[in-house]
PDB file of N, CA and C in Angstrom:
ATOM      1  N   UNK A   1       4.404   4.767  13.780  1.00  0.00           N
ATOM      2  CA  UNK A   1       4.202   3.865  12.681  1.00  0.00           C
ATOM      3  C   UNK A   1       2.768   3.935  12.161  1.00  0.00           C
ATOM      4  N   UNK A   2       1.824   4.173  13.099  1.00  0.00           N
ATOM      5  CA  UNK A   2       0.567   4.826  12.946  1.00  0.00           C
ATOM      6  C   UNK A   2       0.295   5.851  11.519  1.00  0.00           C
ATOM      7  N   UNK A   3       1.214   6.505  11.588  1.00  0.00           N
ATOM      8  CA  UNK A   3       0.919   7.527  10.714  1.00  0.00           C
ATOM      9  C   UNK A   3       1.527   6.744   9.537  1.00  0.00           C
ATOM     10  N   UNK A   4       2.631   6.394   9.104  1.00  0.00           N
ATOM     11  CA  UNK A   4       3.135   5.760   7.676  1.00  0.00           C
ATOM     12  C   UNK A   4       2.455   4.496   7.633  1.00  0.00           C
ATOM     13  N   UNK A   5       1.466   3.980   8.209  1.00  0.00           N
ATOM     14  CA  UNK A   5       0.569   2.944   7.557  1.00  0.00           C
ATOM     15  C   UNK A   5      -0.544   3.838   6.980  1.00  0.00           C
ATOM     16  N   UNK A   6      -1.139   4.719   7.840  1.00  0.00           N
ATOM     17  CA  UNK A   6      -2.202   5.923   7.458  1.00  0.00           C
ATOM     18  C   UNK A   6      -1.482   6.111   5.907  1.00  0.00           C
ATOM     19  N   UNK A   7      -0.075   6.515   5.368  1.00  0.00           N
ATOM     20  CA  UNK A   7       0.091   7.354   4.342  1.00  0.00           C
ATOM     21  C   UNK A   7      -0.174   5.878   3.424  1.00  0.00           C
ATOM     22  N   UNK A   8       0.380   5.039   3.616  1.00  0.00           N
ATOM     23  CA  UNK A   8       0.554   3.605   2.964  1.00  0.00           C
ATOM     24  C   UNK A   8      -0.979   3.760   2.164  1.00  0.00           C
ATOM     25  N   UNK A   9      -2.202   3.610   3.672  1.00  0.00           N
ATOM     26  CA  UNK A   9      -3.291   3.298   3.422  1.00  0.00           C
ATOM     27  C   UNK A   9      -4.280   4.206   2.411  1.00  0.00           C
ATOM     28  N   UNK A  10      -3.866   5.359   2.382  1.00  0.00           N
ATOM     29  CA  UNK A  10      -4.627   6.459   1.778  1.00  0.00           C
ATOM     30  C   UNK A  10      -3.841   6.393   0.056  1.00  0.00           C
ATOM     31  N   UNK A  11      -2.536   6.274  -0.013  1.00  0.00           N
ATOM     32  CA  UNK A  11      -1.650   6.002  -1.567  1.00  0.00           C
ATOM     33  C   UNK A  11      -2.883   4.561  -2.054  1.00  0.00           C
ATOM     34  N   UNK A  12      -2.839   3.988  -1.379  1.00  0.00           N
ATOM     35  CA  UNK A  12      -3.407   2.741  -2.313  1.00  0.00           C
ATOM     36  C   UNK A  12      -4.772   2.787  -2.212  1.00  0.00           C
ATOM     37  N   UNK A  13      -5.689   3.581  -1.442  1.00  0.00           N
ATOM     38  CA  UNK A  13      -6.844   4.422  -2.156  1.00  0.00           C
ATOM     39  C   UNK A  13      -6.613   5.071  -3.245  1.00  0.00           C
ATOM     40  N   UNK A  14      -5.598   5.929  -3.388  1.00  0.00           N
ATOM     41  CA  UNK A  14      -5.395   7.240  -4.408  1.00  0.00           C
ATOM     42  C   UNK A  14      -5.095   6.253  -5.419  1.00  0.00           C
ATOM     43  N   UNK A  15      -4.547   4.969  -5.593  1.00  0.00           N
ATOM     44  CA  UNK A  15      -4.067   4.908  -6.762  1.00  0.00           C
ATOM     45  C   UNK A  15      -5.225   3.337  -7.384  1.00  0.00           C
ATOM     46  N   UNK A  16      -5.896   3.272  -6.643  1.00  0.00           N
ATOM     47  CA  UNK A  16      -7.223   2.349  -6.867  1.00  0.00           C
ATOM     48  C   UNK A  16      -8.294   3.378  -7.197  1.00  0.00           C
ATOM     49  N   UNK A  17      -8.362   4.450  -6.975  1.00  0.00           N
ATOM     50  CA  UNK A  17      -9.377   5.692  -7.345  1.00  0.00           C
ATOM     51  C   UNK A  17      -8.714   6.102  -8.463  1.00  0.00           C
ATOM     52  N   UNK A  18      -7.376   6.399  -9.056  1.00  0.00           N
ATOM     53  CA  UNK A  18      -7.064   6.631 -10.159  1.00  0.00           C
ATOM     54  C   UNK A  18      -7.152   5.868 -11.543  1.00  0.00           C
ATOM     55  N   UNK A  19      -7.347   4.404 -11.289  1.00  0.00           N
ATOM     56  CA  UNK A  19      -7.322   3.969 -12.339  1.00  0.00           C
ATOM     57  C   UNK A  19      -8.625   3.582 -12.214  1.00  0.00           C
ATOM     58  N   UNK A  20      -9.146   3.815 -11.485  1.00  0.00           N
ATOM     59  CA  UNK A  20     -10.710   3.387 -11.985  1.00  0.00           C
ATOM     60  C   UNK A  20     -11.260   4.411 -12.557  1.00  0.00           C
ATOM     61  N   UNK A  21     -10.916   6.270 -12.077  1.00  0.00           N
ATOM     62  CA  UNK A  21     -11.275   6.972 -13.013  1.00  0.00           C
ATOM     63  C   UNK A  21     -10.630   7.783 -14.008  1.00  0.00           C
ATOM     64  N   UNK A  22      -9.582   7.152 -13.720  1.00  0.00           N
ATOM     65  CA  UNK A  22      -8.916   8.426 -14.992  1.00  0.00           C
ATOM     66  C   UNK A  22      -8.121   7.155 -16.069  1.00  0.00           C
ATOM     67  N   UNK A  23      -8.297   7.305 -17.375  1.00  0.00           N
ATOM     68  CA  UNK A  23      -7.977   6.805 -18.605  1.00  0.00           C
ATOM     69  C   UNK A  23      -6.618   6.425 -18.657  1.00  0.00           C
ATOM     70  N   UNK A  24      -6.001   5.405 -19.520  1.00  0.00           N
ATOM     71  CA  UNK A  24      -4.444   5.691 -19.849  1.00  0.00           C
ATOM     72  C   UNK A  24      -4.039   6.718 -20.823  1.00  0.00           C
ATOM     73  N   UNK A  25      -3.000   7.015 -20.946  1.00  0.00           N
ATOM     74  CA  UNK A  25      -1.604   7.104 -20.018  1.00  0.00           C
ATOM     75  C   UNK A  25      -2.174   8.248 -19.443  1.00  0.00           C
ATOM     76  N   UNK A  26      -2.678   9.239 -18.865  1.00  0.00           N
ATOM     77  CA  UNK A  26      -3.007  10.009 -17.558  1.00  0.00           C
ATOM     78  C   UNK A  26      -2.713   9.207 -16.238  1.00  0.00           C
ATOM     79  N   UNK A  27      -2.837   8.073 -16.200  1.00  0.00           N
ATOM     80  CA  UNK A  27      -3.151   7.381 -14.626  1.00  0.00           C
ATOM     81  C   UNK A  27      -2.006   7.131 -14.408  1.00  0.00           C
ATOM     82  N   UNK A  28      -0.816   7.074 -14.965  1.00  0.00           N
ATOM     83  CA  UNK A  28       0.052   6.624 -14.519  1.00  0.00           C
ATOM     84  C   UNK A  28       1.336   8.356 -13.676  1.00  0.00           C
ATOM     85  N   UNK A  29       0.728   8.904 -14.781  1.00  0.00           N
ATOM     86  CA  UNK A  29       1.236  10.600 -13.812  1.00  0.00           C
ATOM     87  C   UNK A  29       0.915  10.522 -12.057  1.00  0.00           C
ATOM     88  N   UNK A  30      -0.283   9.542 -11.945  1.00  0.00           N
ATOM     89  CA  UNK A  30      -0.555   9.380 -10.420  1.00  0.00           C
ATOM     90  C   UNK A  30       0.419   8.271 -10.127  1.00  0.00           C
ATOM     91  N   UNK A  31      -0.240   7.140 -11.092  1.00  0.00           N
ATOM     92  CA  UNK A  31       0.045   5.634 -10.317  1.00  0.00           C
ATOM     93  C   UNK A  31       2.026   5.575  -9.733  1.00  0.00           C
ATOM     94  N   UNK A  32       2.684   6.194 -10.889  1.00  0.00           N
ATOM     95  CA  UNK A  32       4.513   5.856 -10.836  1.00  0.00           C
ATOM     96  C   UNK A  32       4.425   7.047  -9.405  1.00  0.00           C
ATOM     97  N   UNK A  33       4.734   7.696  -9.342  1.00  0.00           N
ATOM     98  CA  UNK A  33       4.588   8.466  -7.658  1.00  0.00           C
ATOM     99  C   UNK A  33       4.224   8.198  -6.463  1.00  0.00           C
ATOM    100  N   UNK A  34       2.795   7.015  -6.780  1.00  0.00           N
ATOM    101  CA  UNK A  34       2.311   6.758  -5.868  1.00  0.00           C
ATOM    102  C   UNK A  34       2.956   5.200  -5.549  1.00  0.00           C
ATOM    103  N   UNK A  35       3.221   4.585  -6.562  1.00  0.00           N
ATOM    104  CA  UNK A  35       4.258   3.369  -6.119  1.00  0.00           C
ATOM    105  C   UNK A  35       5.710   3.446  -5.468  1.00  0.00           C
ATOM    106  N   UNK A  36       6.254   4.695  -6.208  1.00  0.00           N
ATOM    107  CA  UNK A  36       7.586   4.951  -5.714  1.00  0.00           C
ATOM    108  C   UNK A  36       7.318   5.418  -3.890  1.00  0.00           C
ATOM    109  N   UNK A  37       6.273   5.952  -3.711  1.00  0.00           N
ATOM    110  CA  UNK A  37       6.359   6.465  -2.277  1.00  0.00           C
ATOM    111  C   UNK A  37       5.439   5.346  -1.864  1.00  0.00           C
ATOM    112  N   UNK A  38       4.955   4.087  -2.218  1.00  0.00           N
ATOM    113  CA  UNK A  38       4.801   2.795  -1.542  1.00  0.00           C
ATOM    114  C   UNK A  38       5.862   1.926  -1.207  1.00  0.00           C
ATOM    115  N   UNK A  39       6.700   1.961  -1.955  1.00  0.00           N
ATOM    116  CA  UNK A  39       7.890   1.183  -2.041  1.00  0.00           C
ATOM    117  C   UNK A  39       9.052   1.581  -0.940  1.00  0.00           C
ATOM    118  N   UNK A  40       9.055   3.004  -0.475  1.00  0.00           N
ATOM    119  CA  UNK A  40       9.814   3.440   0.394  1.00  0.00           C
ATOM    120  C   UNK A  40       9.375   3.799   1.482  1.00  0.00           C
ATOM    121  N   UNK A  41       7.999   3.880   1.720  1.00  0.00           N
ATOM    122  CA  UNK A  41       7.600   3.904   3.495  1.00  0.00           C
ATOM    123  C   UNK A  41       7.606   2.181   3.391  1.00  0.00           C
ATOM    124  N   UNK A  42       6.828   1.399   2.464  1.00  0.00           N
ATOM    125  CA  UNK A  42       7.073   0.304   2.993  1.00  0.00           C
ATOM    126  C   UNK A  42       7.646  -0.669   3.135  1.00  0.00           C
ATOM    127  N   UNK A  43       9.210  -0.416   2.545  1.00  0.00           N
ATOM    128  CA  UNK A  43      10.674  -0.645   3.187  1.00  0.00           C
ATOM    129  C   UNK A  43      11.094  -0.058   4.329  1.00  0.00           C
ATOM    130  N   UNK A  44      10.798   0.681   5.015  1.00  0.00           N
ATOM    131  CA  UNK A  44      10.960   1.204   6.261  1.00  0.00           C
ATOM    132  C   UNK A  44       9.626   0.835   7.008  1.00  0.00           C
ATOM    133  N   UNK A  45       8.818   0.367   6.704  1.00  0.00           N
ATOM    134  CA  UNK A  45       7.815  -0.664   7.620  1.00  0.00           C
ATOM    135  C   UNK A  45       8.380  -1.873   7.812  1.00  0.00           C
ATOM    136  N   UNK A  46       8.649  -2.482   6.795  1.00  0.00           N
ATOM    137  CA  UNK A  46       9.125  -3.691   6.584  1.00  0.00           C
ATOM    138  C   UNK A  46      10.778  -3.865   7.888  1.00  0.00           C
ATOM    139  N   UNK A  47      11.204  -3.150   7.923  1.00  0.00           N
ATOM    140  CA  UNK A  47      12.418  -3.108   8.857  1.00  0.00           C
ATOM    141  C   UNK A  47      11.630  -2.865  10.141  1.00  0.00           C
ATOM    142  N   UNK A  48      10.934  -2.171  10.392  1.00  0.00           N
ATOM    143  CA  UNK A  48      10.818  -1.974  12.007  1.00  0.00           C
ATOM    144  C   UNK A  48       9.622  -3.106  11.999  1.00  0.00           C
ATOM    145  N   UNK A  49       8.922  -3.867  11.267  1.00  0.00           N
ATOM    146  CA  UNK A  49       7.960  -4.737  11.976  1.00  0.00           C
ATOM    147  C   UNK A  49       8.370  -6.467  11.181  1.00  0.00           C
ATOM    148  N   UNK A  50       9.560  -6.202  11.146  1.00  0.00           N
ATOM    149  CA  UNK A  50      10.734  -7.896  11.325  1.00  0.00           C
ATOM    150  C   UNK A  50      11.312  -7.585  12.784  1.00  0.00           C
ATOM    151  N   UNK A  51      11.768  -6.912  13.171  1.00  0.00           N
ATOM    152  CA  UNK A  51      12.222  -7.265  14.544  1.00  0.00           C
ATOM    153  C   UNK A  51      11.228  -6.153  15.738  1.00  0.00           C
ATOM    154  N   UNK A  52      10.566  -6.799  16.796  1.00  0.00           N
ATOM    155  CA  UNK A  52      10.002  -7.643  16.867  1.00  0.00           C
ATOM    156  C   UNK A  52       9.049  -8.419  15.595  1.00  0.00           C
ATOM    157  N   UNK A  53       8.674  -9.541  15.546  1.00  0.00           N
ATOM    158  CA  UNK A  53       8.418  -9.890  14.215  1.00  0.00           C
ATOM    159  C   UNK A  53       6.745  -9.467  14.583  1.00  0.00           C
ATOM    160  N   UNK A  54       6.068  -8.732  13.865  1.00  0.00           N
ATOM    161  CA  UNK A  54       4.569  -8.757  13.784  1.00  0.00           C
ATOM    162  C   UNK A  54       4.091  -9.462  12.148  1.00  0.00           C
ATOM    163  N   UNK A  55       3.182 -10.410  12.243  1.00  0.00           N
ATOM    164  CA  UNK A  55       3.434 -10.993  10.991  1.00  0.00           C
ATOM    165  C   UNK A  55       2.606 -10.379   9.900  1.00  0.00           C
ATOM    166  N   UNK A  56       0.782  -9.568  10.978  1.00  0.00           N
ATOM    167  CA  UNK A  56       0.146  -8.907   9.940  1.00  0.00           C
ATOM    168  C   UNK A  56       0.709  -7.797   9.040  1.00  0.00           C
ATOM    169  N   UNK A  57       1.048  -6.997  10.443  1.00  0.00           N
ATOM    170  CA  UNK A  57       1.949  -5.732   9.704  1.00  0.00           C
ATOM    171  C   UNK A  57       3.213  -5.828   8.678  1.00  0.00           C
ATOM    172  N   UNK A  58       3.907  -7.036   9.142  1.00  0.00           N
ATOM    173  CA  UNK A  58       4.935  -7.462   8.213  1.00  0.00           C
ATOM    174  C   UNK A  58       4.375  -7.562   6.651  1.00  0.00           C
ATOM    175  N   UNK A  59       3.094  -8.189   6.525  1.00  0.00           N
ATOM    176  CA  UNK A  59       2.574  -8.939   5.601  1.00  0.00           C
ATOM    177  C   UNK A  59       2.296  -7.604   4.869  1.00  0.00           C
ATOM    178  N   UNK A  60       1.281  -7.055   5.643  1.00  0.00           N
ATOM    179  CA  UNK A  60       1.358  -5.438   4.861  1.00  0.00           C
ATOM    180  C   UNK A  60       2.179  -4.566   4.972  1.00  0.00           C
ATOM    181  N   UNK A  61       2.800  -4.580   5.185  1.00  0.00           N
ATOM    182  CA  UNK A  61       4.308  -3.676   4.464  1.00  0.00           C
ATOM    183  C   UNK A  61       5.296  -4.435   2.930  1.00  0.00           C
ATOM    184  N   UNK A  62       5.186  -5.698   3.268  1.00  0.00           N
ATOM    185  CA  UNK A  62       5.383  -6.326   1.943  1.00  0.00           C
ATOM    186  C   UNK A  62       4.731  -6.073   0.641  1.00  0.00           C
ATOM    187  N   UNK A  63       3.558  -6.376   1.345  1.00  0.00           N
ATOM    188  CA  UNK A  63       2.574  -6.139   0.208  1.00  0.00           C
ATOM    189  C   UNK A  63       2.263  -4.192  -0.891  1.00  0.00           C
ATOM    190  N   UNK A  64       3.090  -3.460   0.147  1.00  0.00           N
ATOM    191  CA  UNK A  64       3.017  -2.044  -0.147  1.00  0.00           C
ATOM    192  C   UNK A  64       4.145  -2.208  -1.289  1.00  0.00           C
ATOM    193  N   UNK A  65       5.420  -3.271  -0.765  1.00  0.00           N
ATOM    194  CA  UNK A  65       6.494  -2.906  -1.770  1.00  0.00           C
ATOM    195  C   UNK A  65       6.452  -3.862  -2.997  1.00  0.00           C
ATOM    196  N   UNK A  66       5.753  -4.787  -2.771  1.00  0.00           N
ATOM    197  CA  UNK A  66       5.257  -5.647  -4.122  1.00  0.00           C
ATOM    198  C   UNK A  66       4.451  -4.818  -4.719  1.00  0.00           C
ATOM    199  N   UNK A  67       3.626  -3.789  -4.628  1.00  0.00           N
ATOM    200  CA  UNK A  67       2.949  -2.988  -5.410  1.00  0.00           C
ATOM    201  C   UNK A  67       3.871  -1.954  -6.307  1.00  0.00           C
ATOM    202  N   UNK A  68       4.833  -1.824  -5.559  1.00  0.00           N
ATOM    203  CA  UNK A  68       6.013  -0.931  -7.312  1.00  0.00           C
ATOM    204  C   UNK A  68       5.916  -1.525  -8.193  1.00  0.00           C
ATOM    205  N   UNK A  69       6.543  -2.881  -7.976  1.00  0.00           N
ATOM    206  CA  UNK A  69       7.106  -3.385  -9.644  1.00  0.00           C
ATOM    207  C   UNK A  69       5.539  -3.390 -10.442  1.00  0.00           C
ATOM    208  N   UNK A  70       4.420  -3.811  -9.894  1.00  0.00           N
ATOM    209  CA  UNK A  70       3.176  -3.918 -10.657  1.00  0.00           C
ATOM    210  C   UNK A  70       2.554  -2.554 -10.760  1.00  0.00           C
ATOM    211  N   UNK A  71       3.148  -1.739 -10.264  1.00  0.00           N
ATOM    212  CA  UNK A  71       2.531  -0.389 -10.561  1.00  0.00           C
ATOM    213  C   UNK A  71       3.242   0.017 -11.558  1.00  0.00           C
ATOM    214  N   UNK A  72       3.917  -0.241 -11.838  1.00  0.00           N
ATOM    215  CA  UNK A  72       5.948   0.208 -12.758  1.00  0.00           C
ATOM    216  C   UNK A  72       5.612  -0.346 -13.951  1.00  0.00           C
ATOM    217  N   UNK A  73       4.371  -1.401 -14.184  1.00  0.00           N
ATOM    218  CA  UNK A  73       5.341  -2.137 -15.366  1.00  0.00           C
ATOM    219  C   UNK A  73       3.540  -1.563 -16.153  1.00  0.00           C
ATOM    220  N   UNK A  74       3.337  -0.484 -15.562  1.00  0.00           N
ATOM    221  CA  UNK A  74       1.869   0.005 -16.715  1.00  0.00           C
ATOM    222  C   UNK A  74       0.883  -1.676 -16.793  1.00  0.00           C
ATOM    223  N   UNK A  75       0.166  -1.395 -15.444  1.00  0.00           N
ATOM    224  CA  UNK A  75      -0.818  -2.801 -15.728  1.00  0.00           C
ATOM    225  C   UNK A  75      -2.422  -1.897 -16.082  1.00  0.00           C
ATOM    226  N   UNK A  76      -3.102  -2.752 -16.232  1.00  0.00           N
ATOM    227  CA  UNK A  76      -4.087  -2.486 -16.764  1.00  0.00           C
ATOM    228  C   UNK A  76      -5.109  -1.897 -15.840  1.00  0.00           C
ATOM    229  N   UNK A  77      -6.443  -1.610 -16.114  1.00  0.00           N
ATOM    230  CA  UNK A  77      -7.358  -0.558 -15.290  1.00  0.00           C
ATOM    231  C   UNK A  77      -7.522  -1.536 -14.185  1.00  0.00           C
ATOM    232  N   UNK A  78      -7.790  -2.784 -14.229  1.00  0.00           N
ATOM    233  CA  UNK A  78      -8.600  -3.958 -13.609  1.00  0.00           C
ATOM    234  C   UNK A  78      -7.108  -4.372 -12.309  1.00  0.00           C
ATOM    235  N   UNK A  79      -6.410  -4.513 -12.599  1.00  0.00           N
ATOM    236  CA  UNK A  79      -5.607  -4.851 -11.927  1.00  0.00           C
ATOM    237  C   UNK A  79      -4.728  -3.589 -11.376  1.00  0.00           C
ATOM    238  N   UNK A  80      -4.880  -2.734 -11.374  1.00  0.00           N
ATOM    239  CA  UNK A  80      -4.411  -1.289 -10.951  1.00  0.00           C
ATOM    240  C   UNK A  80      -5.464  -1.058  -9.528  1.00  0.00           C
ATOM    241  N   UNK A  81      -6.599  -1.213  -9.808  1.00  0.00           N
ATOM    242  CA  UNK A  81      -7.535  -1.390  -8.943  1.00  0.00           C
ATOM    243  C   UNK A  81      -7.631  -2.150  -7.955  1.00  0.00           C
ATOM    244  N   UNK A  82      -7.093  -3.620  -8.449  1.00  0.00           N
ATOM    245  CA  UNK A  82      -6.943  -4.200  -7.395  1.00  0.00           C
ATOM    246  C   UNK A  82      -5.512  -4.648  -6.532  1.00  0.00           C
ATOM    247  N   UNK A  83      -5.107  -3.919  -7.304  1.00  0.00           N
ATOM    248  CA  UNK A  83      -3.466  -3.615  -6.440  1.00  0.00           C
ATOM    249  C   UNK A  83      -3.905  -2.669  -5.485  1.00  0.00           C
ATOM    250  N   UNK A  84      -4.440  -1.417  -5.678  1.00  0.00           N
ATOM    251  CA  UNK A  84      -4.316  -0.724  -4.680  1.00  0.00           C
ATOM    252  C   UNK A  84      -5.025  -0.694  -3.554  1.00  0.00           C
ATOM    253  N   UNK A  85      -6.566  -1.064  -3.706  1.00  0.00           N
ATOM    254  CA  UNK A  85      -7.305  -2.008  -2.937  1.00  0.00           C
ATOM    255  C   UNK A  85      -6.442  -2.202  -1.974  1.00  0.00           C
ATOM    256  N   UNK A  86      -5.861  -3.621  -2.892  1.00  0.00           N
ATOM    257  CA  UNK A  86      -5.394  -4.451  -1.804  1.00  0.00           C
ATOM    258  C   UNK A  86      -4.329  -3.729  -0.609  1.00  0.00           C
ATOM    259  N   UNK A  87      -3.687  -3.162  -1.299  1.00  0.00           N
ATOM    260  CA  UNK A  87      -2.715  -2.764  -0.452  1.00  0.00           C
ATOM    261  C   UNK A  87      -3.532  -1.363   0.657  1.00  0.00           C
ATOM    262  N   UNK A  88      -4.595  -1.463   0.724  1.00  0.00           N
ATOM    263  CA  UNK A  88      -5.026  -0.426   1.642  1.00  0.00           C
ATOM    264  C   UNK A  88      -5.856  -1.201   2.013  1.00  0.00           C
ATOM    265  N   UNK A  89      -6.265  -2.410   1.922  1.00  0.00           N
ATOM    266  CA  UNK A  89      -7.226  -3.435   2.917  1.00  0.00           C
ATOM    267  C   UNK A  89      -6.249  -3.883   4.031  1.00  0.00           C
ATOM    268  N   UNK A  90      -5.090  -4.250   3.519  1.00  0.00           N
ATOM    269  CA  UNK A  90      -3.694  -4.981   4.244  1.00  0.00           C
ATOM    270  C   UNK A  90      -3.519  -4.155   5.282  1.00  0.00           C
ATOM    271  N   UNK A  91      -3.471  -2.710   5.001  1.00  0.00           N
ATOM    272  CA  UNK A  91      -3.166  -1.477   5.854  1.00  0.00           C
ATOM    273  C   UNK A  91      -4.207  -1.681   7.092  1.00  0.00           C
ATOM    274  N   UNK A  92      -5.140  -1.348   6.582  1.00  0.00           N
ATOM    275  CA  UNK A  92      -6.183  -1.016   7.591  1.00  0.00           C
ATOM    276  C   UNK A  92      -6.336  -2.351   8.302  1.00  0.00           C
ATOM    277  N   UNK A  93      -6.092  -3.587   8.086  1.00  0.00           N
ATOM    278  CA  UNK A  93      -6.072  -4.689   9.062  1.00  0.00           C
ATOM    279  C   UNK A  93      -4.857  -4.627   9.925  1.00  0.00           C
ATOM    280  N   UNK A  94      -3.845  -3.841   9.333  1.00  0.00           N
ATOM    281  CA  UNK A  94      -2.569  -3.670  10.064  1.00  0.00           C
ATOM    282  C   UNK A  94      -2.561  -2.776  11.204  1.00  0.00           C
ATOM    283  N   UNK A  95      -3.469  -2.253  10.722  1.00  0.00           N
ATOM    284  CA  UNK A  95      -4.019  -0.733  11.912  1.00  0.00           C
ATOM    285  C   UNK A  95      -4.948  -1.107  12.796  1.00  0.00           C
ATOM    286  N   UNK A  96      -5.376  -2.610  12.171  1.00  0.00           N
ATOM    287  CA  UNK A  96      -6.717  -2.722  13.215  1.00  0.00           C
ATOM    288  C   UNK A  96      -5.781  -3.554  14.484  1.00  0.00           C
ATOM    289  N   UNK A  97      -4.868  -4.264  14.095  1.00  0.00           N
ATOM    290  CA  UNK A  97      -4.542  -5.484  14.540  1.00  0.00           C
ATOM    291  C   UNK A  97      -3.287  -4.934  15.510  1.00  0.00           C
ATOM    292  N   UNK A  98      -3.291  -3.288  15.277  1.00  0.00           N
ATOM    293  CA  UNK A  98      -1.776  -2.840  16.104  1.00  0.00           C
ATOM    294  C   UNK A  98      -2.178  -1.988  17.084  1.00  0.00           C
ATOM    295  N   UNK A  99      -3.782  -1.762  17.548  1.00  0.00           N
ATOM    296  CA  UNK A  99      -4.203  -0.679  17.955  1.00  0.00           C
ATOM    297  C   UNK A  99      -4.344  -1.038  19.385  1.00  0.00           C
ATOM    298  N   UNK A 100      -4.477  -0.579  20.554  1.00  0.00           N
ATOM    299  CA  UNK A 100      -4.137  -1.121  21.732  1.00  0.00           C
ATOM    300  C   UNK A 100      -5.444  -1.857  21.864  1.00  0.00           C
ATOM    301  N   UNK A 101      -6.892  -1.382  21.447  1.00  0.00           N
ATOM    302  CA  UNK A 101      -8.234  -2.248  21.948  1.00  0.00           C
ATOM    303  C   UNK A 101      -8.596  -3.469  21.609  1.00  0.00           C
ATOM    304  N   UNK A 102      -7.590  -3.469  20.427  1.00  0.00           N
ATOM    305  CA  UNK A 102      -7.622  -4.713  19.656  1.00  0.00           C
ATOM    306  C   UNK A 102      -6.961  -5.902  20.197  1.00  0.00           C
ATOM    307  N   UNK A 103      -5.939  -5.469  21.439  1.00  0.00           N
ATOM    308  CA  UNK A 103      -4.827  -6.613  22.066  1.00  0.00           C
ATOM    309  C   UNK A 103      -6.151  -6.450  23.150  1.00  0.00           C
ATOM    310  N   UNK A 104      -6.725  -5.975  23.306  1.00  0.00           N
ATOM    311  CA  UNK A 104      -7.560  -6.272  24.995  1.00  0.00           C
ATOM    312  C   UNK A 104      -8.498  -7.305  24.717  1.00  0.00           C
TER     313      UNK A 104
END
């Protein structure tokens, strides 16, 4: 699971680095790809971290698949940015919070 939070975490770099530098409609040749493959690792996050329930990781895997529809519906530079941000801050707390040194 390690690794599909890693891919989670690096898409919502790529697509917070895209709209901050590349113009419309170019950004979205990144952004629709990079939501569609948010939306489907993190529906398959979302299933394996409801049972056992983990609530961070839960939280960020949600948060990967709430980023389609707002990636989908062509939002603006400012909020493209901070969609993807977010969804790779969520990650990396998910990674911090699942890692064995972190339970010690």
């Amino acid at each position: 699971m390690r690794v599909l939070r890693g891919i989670l975490l690096v898409t919502g770099l790529a697509v917070a680095v895209a709209f901050a530098l590349v113009g419309r409609p170019g950004v979205f040749g990144v952004a629709l790809p990079a939501a569609l493959l948010l939306w489907i690792v993190g529906a398959g996050l979302v299933v394996s971290d409801a049972i056992p329930l983990r609530p961070w990781a839960l939280a960020a895997s949600v948060s990967a698949m709430a980023a389609f529809p707002v990636l989908a519906l062509r939002p603006t530079s400012v909020i493209g940015v901070v969609v993807g941000a977010a969804v790779a801050a969520l990650q990396a707390v998910a990674l911090r919070r699942g890692s064995p040194a972190a339970a010690a």
